[in-house]
Protein backbone atom coordinates (compact mmCIF):
# COMPACT_ATOMS: atom_id res chain seq x y z
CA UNK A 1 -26.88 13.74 1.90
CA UNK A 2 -23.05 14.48 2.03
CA UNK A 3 -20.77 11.69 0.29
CA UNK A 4 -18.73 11.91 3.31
CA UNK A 5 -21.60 11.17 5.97
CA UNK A 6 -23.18 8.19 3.86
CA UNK A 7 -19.54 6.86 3.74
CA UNK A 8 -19.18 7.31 7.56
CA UNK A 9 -22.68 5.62 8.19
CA UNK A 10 -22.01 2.63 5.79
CA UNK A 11 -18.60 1.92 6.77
CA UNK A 12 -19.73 1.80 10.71
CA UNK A 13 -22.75 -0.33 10.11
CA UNK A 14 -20.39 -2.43 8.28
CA UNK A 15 -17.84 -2.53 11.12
CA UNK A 16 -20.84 -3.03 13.40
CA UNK A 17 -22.60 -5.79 11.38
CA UNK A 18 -19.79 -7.95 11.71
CA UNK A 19 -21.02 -9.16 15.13
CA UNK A 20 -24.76 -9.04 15.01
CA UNK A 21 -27.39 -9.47 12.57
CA UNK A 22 -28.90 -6.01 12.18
CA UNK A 23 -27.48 -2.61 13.89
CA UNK A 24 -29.31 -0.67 15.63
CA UNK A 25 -30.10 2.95 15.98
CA UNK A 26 -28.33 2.81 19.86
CA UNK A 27 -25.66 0.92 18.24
CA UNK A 28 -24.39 4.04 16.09
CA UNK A 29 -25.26 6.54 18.13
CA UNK A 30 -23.23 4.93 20.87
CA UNK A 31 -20.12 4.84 18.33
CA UNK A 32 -20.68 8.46 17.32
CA UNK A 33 -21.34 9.35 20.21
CA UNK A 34 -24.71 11.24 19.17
CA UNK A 35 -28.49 11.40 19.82
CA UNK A 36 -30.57 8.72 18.24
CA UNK A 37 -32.90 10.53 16.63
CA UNK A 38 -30.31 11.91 14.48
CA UNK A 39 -29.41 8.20 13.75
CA UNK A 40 -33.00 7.69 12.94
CA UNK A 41 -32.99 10.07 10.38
CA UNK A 42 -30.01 9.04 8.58
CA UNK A 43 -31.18 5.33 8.63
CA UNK A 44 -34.13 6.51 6.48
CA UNK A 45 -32.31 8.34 4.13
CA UNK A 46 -29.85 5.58 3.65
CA UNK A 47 -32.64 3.55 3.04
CA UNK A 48 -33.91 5.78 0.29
CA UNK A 49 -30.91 5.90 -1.52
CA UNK A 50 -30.89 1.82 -1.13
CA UNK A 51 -27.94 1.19 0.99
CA UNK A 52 -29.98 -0.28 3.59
CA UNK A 53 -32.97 -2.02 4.45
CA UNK A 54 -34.23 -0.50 7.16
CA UNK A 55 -37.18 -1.13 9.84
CA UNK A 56 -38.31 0.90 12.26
CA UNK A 57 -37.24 -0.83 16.03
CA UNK A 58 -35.31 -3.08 14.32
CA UNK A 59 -32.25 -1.11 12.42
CA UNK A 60 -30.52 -2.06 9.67
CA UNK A 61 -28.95 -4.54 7.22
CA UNK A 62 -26.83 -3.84 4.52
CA UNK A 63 -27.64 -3.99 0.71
CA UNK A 64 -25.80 -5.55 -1.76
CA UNK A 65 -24.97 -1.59 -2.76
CA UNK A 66 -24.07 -0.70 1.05
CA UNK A 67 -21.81 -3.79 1.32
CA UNK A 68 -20.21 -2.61 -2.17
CA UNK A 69 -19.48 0.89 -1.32
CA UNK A 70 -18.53 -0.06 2.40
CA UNK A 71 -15.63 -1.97 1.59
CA UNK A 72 -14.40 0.55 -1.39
CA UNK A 73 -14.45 3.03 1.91
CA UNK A 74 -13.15 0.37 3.87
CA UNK A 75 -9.95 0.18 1.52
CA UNK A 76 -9.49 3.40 0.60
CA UNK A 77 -8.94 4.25 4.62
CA UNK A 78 -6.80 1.03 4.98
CA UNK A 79 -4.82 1.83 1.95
CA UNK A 80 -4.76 5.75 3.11
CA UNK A 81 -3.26 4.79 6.49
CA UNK A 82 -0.70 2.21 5.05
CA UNK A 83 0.47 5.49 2.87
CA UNK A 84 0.81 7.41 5.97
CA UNK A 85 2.56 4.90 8.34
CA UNK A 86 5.03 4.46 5.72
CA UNK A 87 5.48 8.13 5.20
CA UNK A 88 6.40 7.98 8.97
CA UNK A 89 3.27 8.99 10.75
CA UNK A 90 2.27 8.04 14.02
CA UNK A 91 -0.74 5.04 13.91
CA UNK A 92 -3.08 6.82 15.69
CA UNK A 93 -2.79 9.95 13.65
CA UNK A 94 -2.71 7.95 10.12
CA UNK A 95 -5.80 6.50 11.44
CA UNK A 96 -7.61 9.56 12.16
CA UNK A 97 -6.31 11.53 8.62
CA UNK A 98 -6.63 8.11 6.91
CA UNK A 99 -10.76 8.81 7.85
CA UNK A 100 -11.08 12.02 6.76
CA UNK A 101 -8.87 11.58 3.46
CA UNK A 102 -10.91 8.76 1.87
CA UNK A 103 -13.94 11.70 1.65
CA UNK A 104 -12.08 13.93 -0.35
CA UNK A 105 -9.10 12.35 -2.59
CA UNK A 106 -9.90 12.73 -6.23
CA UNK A 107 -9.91 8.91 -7.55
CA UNK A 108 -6.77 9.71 -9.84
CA UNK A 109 -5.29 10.83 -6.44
CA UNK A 110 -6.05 7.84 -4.70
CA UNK A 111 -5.01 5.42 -7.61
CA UNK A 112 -1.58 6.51 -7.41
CA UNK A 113 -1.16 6.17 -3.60
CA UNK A 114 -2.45 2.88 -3.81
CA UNK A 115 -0.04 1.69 -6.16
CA UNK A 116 2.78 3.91 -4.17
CA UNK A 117 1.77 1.18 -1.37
CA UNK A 118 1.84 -1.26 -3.59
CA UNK A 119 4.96 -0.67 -4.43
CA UNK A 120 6.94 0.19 -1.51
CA UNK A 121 5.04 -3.21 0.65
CA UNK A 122 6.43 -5.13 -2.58
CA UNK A 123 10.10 -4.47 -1.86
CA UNK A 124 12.42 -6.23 -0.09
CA UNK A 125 14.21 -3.32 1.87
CA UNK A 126 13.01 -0.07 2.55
CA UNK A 127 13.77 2.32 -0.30
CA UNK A 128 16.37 4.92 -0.04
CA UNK A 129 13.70 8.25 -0.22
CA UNK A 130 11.83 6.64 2.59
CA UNK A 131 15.17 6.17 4.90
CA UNK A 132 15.77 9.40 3.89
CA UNK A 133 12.31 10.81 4.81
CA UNK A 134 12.06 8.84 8.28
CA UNK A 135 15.42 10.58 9.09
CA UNK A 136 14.67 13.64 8.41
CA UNK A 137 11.04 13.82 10.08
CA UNK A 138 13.30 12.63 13.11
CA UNK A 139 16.01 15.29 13.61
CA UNK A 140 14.55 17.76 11.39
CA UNK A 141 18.01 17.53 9.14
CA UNK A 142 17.70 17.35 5.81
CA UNK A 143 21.08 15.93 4.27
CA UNK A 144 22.45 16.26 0.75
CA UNK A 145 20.88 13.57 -1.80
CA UNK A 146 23.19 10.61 -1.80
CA UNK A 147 25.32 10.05 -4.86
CA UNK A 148 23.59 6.57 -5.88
CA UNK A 149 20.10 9.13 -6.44
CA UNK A 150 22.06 10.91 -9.47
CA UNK A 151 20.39 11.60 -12.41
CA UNK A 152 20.28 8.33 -14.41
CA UNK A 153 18.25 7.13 -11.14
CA UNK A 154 15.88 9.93 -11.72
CA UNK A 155 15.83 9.74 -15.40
CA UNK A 156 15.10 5.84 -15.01
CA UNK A 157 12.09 7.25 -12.40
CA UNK A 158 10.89 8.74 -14.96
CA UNK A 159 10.97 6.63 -17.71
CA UNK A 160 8.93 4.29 -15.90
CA UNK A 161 6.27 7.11 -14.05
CA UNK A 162 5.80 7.61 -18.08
CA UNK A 163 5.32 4.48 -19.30
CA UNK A 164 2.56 4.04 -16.58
């Protein structure tokens, strides 16, 4: 089965678990707007692979392994989305991306953007490049680099990216 549709499946029942003891096939196939039977089917296979416990009528529960890889997907779309809103991205949009990005991101890929939201939610103000970014998403302008980003700020950027 596809990393990307166990993901899916996991983080929904997860989601959907929240309020109710054990989710059903309806349940899902409500959400994804899809036939039942196809639900069915996945349930199983999830079940083979032993990120459910599933029974037939009854739906499912998550394992100890479906809880663990539900909220690493959980975070890596919540963490995906933070990237984007601060990049300037509409919610709804970030949202959407934010779902299919946390499928595809090498993990070195998504360790850095992680600590790139780390980072900017850290600070006090909002950095310079981000003003900058924001501005230019808006009017489409890109002005010249400000003289405080000269190259002992870029230098210093680098020093640290290194020592990382």
């Amino acid at each position: 089965m596809r990393k990307k549709t166990v993901e899916d499946y996991i983080e929904l029942g997860y989601n959907l678990q929240k309020t109710k003891k054990r989710v059903h096939t309806n349940d899902i196939a409500n959400a994804l707007n899809i036939n039942p039977a196809s639900v069915t089917e996945i349930f199983q296979k999830l079940s083979d692979e032993g990120f459910v416990d599933y029974k037939k009528y009854s739906g499912i529960v998550l394992t100890d392994k479906g809880r663990k890889l539900a909220l690493k997907t959980k975070g890596k779309h919540e963490k995906l989305k933070e990237f984007l809103i601060i990049l300037g991205i509409d919610k709804d949009v970030a949202e959407s991306d934010a779902c299919e990005m946390e499928h595809i991101l090498h993990q070195t890929s998504m360790n850095s953007i992680i600590k790139f939201v780390e980072v900017v939610k850290q600070c006090k103000f909002t950095p310079l490049l981000l003003n900058r970014l924001k501005e230019y998403i808006k009017t489409g302008h890109l002005s010249d680099c400000p003289a405080e980003l000269g190259v002992t700020d870029f230098k210093y950027a680098t020093i640290i990216a290194q020592s990382n």
